[in-house]
N, C-alpha and C. Protein backbone atom coordinates (compact mmCIF):
# COMPACT_ATOMS: atom_id res chain seq x y z
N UNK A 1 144.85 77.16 140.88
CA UNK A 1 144.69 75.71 140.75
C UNK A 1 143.87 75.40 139.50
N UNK A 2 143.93 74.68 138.74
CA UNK A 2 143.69 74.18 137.45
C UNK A 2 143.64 72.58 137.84
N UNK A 3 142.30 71.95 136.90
CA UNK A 3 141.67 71.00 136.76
C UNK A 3 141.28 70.48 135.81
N UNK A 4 141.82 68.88 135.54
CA UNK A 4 140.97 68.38 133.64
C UNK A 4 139.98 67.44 134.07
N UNK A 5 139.17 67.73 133.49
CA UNK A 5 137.93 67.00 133.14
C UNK A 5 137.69 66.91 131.93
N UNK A 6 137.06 65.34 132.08
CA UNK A 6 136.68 65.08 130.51
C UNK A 6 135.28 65.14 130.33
N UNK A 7 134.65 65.21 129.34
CA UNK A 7 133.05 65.30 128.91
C UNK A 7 132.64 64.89 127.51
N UNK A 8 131.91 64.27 127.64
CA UNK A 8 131.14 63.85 125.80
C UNK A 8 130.37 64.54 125.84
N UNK A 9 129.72 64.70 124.30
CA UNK A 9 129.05 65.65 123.88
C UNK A 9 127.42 64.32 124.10
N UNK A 10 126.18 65.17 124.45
CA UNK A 10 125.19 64.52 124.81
C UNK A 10 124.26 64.37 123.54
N UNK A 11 123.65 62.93 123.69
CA UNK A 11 123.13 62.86 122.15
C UNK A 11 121.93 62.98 122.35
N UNK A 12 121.73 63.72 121.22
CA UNK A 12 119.94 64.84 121.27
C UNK A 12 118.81 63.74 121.43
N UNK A 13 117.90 64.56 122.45
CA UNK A 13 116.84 63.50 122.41
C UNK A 13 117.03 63.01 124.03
N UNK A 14 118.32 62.94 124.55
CA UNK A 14 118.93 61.94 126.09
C UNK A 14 117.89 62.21 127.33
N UNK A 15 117.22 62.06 127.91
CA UNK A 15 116.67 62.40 128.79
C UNK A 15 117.80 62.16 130.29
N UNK A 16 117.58 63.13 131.11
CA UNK A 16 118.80 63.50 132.09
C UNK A 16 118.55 62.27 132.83
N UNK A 17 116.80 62.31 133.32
CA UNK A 17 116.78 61.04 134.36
C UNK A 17 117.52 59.63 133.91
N UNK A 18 117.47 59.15 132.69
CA UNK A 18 117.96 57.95 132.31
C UNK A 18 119.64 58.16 131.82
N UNK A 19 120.21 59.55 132.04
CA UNK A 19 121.14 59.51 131.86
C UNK A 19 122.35 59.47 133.72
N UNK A 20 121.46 59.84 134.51
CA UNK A 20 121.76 59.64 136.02
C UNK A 20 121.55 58.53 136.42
N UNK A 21 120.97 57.13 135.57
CA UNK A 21 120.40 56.06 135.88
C UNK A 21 121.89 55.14 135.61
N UNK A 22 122.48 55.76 134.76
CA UNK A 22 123.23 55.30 133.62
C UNK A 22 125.04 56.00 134.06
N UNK A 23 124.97 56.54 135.38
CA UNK A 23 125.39 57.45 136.17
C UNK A 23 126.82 58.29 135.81
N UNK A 24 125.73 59.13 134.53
CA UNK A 24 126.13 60.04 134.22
C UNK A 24 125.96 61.45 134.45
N UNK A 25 126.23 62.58 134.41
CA UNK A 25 125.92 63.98 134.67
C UNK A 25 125.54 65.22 133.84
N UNK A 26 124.44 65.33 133.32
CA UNK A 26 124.11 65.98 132.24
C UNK A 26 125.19 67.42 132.87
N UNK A 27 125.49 68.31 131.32
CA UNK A 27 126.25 69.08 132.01
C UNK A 27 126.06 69.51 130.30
N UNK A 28 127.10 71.25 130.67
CA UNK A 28 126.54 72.17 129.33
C UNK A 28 127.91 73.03 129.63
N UNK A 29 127.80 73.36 128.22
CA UNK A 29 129.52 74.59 127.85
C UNK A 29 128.78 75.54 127.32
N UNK A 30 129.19 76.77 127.70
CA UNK A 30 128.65 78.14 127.65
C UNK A 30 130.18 79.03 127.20
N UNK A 31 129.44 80.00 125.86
CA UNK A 31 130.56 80.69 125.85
C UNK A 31 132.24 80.28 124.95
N UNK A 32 132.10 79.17 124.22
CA UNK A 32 133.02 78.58 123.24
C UNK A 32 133.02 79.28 122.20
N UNK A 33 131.59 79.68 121.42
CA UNK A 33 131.92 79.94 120.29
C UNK A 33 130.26 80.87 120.55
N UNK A 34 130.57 81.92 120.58
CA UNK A 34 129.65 83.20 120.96
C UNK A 34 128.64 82.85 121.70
N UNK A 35 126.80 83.11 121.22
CA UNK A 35 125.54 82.57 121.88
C UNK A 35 125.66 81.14 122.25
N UNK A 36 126.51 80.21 121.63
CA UNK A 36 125.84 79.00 120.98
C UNK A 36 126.22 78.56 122.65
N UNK A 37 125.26 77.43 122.83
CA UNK A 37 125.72 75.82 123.87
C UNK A 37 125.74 74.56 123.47
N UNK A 38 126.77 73.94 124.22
CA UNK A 38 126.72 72.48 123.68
C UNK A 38 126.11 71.86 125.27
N UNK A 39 125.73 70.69 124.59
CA UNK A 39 124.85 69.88 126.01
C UNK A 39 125.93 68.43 125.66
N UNK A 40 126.45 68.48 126.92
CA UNK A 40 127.23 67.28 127.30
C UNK A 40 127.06 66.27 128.30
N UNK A 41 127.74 65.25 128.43
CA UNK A 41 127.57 64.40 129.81
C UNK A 41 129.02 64.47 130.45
N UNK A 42 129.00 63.69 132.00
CA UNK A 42 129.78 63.58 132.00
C UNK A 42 130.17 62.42 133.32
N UNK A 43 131.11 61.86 133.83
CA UNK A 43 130.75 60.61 134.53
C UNK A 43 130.21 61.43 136.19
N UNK A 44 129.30 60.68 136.41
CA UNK A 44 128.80 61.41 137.85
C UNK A 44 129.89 61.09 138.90
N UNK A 45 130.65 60.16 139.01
CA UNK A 45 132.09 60.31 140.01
C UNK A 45 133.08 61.37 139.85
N UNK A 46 133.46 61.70 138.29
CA UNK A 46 134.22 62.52 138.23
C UNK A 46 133.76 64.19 138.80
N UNK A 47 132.48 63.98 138.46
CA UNK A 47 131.92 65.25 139.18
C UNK A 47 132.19 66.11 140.15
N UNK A 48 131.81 64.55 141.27
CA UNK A 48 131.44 64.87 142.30
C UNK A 48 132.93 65.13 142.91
N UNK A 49 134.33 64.64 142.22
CA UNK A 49 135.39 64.68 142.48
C UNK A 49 136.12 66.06 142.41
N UNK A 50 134.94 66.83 141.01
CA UNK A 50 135.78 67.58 140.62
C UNK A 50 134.84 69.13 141.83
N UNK A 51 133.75 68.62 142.05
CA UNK A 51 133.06 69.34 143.18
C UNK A 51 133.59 69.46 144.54
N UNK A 52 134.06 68.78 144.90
CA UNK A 52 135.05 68.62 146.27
C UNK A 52 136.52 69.84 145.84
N UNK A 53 136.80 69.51 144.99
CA UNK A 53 138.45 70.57 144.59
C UNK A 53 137.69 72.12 144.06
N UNK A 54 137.02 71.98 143.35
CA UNK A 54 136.94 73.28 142.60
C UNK A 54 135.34 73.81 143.31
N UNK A 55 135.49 75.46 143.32
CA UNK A 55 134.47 76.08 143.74
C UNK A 55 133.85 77.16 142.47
N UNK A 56 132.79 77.21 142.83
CA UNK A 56 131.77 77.34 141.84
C UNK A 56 132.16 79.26 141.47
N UNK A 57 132.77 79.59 139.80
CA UNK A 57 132.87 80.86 139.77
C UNK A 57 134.38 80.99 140.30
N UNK A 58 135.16 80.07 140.67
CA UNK A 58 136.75 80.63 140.91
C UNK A 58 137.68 79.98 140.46
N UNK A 59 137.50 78.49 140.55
CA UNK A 59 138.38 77.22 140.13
C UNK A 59 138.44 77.21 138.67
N UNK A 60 139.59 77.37 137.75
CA UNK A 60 139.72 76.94 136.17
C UNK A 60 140.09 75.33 136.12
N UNK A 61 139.43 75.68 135.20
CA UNK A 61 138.92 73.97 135.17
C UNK A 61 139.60 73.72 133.11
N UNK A 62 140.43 72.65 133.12
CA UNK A 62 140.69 72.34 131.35
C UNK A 62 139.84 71.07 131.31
N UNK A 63 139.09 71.78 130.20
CA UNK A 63 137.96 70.79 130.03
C UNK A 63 138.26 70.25 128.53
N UNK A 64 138.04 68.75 128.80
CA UNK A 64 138.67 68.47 127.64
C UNK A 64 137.46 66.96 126.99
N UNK A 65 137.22 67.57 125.62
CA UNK A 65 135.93 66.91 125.11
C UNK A 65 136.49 66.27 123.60
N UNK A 66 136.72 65.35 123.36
CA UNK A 66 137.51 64.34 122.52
C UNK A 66 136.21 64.16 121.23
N UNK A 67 135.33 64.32 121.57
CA UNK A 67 134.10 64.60 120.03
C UNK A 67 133.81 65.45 120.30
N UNK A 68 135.01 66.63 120.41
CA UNK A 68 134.59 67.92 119.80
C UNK A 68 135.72 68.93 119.35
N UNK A 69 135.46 69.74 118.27
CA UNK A 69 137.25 69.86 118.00
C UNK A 69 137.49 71.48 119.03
N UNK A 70 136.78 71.69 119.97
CA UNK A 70 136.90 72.26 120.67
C UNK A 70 138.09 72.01 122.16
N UNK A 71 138.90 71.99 122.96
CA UNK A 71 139.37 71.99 123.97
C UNK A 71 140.02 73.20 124.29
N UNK A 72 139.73 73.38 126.23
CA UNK A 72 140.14 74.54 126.48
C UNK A 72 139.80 74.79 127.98
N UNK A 73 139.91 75.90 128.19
CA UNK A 73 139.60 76.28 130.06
C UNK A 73 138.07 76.75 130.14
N UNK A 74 137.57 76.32 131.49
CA UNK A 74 136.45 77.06 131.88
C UNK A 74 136.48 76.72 133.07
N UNK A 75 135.50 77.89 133.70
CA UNK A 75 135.06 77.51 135.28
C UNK A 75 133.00 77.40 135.38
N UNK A 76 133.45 76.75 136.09
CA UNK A 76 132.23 75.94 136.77
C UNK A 76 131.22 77.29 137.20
N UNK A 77 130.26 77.38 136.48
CA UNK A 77 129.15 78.62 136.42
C UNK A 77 127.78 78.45 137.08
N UNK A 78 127.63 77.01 136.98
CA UNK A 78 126.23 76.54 138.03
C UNK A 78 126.54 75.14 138.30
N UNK A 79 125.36 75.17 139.42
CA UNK A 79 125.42 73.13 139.96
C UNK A 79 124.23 73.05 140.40
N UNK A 80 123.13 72.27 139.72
CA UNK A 80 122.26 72.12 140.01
C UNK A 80 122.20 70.81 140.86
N UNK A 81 121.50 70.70 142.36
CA UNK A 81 121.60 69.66 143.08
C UNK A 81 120.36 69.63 144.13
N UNK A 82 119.90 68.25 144.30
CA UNK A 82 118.74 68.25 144.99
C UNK A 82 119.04 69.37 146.14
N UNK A 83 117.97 70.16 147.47
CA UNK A 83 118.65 70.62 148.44
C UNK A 83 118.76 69.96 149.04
N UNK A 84 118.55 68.77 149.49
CA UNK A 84 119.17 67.90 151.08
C UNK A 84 119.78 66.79 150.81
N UNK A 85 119.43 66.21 149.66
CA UNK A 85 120.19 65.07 149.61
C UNK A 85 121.47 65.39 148.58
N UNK A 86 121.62 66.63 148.31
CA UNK A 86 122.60 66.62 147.53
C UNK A 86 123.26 65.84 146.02
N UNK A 87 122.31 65.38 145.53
CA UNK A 87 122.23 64.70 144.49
C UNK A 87 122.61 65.67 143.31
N UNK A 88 123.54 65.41 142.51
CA UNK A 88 123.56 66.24 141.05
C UNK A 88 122.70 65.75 140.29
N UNK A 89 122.21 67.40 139.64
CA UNK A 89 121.26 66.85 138.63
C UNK A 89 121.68 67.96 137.22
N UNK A 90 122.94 68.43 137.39
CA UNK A 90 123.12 69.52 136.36
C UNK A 90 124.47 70.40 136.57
N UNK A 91 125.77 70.24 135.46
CA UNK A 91 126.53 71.32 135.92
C UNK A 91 126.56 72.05 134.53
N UNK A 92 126.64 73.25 134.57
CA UNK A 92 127.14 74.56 133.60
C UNK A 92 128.74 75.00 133.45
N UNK A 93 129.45 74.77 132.54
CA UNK A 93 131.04 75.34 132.29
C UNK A 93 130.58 76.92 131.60
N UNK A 94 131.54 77.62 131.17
CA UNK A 94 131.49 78.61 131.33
C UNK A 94 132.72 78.98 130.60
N UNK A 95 132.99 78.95 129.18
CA UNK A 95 134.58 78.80 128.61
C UNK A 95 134.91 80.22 129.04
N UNK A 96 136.56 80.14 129.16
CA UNK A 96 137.29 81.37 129.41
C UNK A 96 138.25 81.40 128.36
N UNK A 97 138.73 83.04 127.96
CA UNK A 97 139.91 82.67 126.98
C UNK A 97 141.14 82.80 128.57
N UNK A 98 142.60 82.70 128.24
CA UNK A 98 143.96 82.80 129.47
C UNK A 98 143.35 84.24 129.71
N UNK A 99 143.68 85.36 128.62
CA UNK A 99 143.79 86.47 128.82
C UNK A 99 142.34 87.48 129.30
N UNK A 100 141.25 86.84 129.35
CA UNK A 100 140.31 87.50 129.82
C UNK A 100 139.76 87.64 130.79
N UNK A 101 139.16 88.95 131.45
CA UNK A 101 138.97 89.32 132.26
C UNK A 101 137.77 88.68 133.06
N UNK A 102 137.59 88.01 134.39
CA UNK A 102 136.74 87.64 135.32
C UNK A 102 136.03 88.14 136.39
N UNK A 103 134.95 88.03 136.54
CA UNK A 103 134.52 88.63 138.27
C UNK A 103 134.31 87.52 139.22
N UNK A 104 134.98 87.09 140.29
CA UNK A 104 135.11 86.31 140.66
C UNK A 104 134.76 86.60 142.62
N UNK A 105 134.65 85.24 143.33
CA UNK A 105 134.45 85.68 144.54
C UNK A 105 135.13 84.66 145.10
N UNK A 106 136.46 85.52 145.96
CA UNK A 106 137.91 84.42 146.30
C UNK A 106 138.03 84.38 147.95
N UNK A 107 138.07 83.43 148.74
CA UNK A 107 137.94 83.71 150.55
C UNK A 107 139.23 83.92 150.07
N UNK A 108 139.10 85.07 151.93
CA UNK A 108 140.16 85.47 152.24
C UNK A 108 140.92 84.48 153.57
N UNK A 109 142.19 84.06 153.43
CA UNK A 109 142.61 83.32 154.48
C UNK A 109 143.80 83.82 155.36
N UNK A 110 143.46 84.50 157.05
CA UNK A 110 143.90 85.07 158.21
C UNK A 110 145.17 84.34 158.18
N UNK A 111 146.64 84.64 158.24
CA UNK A 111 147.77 84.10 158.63
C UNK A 111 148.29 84.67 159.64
N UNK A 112 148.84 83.63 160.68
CA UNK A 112 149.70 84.12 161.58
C UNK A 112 148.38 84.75 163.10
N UNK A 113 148.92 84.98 164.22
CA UNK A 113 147.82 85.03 165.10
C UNK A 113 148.49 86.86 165.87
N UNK A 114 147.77 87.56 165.75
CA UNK A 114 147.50 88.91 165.80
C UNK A 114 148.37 89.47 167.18
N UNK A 115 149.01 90.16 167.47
CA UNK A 115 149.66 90.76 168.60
C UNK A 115 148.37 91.04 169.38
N UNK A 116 147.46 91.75 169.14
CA UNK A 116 146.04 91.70 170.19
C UNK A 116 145.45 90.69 170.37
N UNK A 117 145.68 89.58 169.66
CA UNK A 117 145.03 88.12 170.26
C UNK A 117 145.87 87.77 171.83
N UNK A 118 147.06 87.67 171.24
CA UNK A 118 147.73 87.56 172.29
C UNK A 118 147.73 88.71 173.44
N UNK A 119 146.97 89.89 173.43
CA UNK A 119 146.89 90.53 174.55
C UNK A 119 145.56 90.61 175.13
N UNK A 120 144.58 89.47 174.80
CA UNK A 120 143.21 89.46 175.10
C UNK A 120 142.21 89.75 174.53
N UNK A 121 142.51 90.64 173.37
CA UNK A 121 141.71 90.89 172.23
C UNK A 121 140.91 89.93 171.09
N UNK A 122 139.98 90.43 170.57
CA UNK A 122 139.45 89.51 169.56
C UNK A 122 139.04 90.19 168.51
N UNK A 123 139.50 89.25 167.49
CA UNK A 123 139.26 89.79 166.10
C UNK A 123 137.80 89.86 165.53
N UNK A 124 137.40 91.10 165.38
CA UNK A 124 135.69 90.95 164.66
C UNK A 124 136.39 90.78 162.83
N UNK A 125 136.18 89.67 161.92
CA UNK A 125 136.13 89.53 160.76
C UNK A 125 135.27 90.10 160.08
N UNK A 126 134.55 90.69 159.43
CA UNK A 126 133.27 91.64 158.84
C UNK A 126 133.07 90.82 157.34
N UNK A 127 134.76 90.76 157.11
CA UNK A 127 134.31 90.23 155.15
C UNK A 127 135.26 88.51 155.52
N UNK A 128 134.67 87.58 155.21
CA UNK A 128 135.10 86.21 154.89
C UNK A 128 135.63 85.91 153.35
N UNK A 129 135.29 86.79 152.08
CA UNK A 129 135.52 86.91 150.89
C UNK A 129 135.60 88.12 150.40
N UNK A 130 136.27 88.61 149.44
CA UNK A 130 136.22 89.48 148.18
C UNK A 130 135.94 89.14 147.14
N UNK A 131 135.00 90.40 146.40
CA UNK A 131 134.83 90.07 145.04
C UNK A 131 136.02 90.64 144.05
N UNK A 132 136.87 90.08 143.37
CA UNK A 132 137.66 90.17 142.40
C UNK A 132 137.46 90.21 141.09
N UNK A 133 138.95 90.77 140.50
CA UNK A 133 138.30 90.67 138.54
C UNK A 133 139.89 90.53 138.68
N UNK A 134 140.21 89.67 137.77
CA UNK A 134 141.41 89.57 137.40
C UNK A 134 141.61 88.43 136.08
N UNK A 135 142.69 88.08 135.12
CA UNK A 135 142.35 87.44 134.46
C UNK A 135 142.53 85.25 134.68
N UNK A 136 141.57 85.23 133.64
CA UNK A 136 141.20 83.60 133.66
C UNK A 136 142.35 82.66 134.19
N UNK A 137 143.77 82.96 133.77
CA UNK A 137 145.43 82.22 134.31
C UNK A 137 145.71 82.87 135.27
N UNK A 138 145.02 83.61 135.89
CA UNK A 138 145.91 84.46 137.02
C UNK A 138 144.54 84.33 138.49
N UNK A 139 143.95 83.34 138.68
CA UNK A 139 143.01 83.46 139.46
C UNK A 139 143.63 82.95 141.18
N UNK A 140 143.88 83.64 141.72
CA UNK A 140 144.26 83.10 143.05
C UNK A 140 143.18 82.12 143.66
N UNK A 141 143.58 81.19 144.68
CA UNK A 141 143.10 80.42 145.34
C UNK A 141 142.09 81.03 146.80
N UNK A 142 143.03 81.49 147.13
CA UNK A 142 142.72 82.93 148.11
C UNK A 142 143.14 84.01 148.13
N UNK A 143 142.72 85.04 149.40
CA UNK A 143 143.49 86.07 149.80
C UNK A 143 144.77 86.11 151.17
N UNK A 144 145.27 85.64 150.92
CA UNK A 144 145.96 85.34 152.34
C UNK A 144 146.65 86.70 152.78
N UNK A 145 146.30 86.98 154.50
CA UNK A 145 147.12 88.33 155.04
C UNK A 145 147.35 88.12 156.40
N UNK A 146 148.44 88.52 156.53
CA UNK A 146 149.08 88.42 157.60
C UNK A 146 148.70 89.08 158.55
N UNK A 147 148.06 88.89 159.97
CA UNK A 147 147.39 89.87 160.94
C UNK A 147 148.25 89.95 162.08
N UNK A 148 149.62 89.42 161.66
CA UNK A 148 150.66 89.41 162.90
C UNK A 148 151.10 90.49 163.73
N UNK A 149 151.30 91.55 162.88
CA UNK A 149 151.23 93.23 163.46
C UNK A 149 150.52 93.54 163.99
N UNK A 150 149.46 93.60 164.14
CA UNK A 150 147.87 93.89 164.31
C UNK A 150 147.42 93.73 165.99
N UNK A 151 147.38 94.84 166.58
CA UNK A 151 147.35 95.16 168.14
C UNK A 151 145.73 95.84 168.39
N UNK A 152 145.45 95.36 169.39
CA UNK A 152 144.32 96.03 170.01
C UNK A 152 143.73 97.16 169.11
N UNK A 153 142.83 97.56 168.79
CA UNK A 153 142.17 98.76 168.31
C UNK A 153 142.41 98.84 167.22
N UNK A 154 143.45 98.14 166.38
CA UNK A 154 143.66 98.17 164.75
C UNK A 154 142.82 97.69 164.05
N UNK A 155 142.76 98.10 162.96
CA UNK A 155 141.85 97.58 161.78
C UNK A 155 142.04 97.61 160.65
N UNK A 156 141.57 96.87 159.59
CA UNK A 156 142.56 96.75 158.09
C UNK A 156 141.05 97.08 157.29
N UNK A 157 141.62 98.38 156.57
CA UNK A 157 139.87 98.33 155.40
C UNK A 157 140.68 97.40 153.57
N UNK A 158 139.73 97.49 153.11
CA UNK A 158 139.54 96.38 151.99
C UNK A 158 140.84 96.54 150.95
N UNK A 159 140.34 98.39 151.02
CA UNK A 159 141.56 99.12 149.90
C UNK A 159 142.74 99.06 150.64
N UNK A 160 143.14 98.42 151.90
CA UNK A 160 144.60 98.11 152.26
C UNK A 160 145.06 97.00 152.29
N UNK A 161 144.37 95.92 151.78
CA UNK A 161 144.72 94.47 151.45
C UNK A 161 145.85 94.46 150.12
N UNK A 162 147.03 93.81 150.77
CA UNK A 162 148.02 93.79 149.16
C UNK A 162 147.67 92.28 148.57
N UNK A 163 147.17 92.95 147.14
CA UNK A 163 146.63 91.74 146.27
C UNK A 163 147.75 91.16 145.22
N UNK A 164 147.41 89.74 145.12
CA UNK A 164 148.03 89.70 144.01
C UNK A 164 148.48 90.48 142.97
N UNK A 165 149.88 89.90 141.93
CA UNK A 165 149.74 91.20 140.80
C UNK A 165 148.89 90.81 139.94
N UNK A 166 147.98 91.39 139.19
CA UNK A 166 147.05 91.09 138.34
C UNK A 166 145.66 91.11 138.86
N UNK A 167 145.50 91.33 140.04
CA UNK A 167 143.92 91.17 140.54
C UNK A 167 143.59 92.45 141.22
N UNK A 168 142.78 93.19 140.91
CA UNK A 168 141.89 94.16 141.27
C UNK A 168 140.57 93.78 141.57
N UNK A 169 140.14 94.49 143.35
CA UNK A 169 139.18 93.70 144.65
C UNK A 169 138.45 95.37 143.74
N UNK A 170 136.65 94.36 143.83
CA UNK A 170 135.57 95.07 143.26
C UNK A 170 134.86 95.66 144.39
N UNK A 171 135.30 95.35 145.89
CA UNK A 171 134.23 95.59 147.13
C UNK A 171 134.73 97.26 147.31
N UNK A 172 133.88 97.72 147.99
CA UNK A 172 134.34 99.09 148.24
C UNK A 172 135.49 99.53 149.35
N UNK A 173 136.88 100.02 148.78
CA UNK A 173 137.68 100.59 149.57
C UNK A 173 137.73 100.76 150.74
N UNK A 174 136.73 101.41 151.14
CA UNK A 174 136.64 101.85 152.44
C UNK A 174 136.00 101.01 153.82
N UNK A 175 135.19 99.45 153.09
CA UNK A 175 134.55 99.02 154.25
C UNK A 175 135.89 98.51 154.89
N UNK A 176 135.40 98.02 156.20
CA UNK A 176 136.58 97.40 157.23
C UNK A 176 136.54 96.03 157.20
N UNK A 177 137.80 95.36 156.80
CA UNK A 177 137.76 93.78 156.28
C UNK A 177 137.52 93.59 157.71
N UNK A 178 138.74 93.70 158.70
CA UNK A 178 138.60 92.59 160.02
C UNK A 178 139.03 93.85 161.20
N UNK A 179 138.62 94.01 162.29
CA UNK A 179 139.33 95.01 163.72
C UNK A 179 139.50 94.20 164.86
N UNK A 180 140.50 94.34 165.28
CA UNK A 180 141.30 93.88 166.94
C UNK A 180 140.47 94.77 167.78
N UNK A 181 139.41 93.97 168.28
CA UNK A 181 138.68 94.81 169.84
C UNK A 181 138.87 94.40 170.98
N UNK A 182 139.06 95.12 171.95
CA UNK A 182 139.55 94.51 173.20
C UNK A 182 138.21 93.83 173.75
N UNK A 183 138.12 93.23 173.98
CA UNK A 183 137.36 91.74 174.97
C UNK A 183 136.16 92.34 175.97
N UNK A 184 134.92 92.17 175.53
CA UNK A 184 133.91 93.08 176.61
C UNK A 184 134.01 92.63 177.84
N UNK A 185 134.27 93.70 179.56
CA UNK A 185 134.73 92.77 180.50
C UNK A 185 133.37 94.05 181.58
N UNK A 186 133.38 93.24 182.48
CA UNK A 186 132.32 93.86 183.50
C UNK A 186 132.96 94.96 184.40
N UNK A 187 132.32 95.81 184.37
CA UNK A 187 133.46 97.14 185.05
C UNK A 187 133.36 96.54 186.64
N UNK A 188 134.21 97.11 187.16
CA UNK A 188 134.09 96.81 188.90
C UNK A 188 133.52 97.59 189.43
N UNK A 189 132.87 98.42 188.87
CA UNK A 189 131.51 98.48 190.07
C UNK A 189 130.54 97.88 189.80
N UNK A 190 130.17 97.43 188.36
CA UNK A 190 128.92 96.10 188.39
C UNK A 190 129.38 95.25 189.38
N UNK A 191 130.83 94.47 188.97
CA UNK A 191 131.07 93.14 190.22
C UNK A 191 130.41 93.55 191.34
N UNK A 192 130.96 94.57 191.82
CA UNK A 192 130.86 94.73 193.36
C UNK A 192 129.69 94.94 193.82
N UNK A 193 128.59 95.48 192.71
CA UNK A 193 127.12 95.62 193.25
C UNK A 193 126.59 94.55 193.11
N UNK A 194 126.67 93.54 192.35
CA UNK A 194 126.81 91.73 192.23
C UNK A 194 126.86 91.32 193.46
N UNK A 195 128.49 91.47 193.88
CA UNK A 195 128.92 90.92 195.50
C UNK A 195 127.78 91.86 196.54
N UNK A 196 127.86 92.97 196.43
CA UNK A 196 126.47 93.27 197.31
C UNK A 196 125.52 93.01 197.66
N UNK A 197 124.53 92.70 196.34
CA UNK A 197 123.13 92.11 196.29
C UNK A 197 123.40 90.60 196.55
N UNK A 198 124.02 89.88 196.52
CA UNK A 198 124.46 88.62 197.25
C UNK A 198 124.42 88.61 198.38
């Protein structure tokens, strides 16, 4: 998924508070043209719009800045925001070239409902995300896998997830993404020493 946003370049001197007054979003591009940063604004609605769709480190974002002869892709690298009231007070871009390589952290999303669900079983999930590297045009949304096969006592480790083409998972091979366990149940001779002591 890909996103445009627009941004002006911020004029030196701006102080952020009177630029949130003015309800704008101080905000910064990292990574255009080697060390350097530019300090930008940008409208605090569009922000918060573009905060709802895109997640921080996965979403490419075409950012597009009309006083600057710069335009191009990036993803969203920080968000600075009050903690409770959630107020922006700061976002960071992060330019990407198409072809370069990312480390990224993408949820994984369960399809379909498990042959051991349906036999009483329950799924322990262990990983909710993977960390990925794949390049800047090729960033999946998720991991989606099918757990429809998947019976009592099975289990899927990380290095058996089929990934996109182009994306190689950074977590280690061997941990166990999600396992079908059968359902903890009270043996019958607890019951019955239950019904006894009653």
């Amino acid at each position: 998924m890909s996103l445009t946003v627009e941004c002006k370049t911020r004029t030196e001197g701006s102080k952020p508070r009177a630029l949130r007054r003015e309800g704008l979003i101080p905000a910064a591009l990292y990574g255009h043209s080697g060390a350097e940063s530019v300090s930008l604004t940008m409208n605090a609605k569009d922000a918060q719009i573009l905060l709802k769709k895109a997640a921080i480190n996965n979403t490419l974002v075409d950012l597009n800045i009309p006083d600057l002869p710069w335009n191009g892709k990036a993803i969203i690298r920080e968000v600075q925001a009050h903690p409770w009231k959630k107020t922006l007070y700061h976002l960071s871009f992060f330019s990407v070239a198409g072809d370069k390589k990312l480390n990224l952290v993408v949820p994984i999303k369960l399809k379909g409902e498990a042959k051991g669900i349906k036999q009483g079983g329950v799924i322990e999930q262990i990983f909710t995300e993977l960390q990925i590297s794949c390049s800047a045009d090729n960033i999946p949304e998720d991991i989606e896998i099918d757990i429809s096969n998947f019976g009592i006592g099975a289990n899927l480790a990380i290095g058996d997830v089929v990934l996109p083409e182009g994306v190689t998972v950074l977590d280690d091979p061997e941990q166990t993404l999600f396992s079908i366990v059968a359902p903890a149940k009270i043996s019958e001779a607890a019951a019955t020493e239950e019904v006894t002591e009653e």
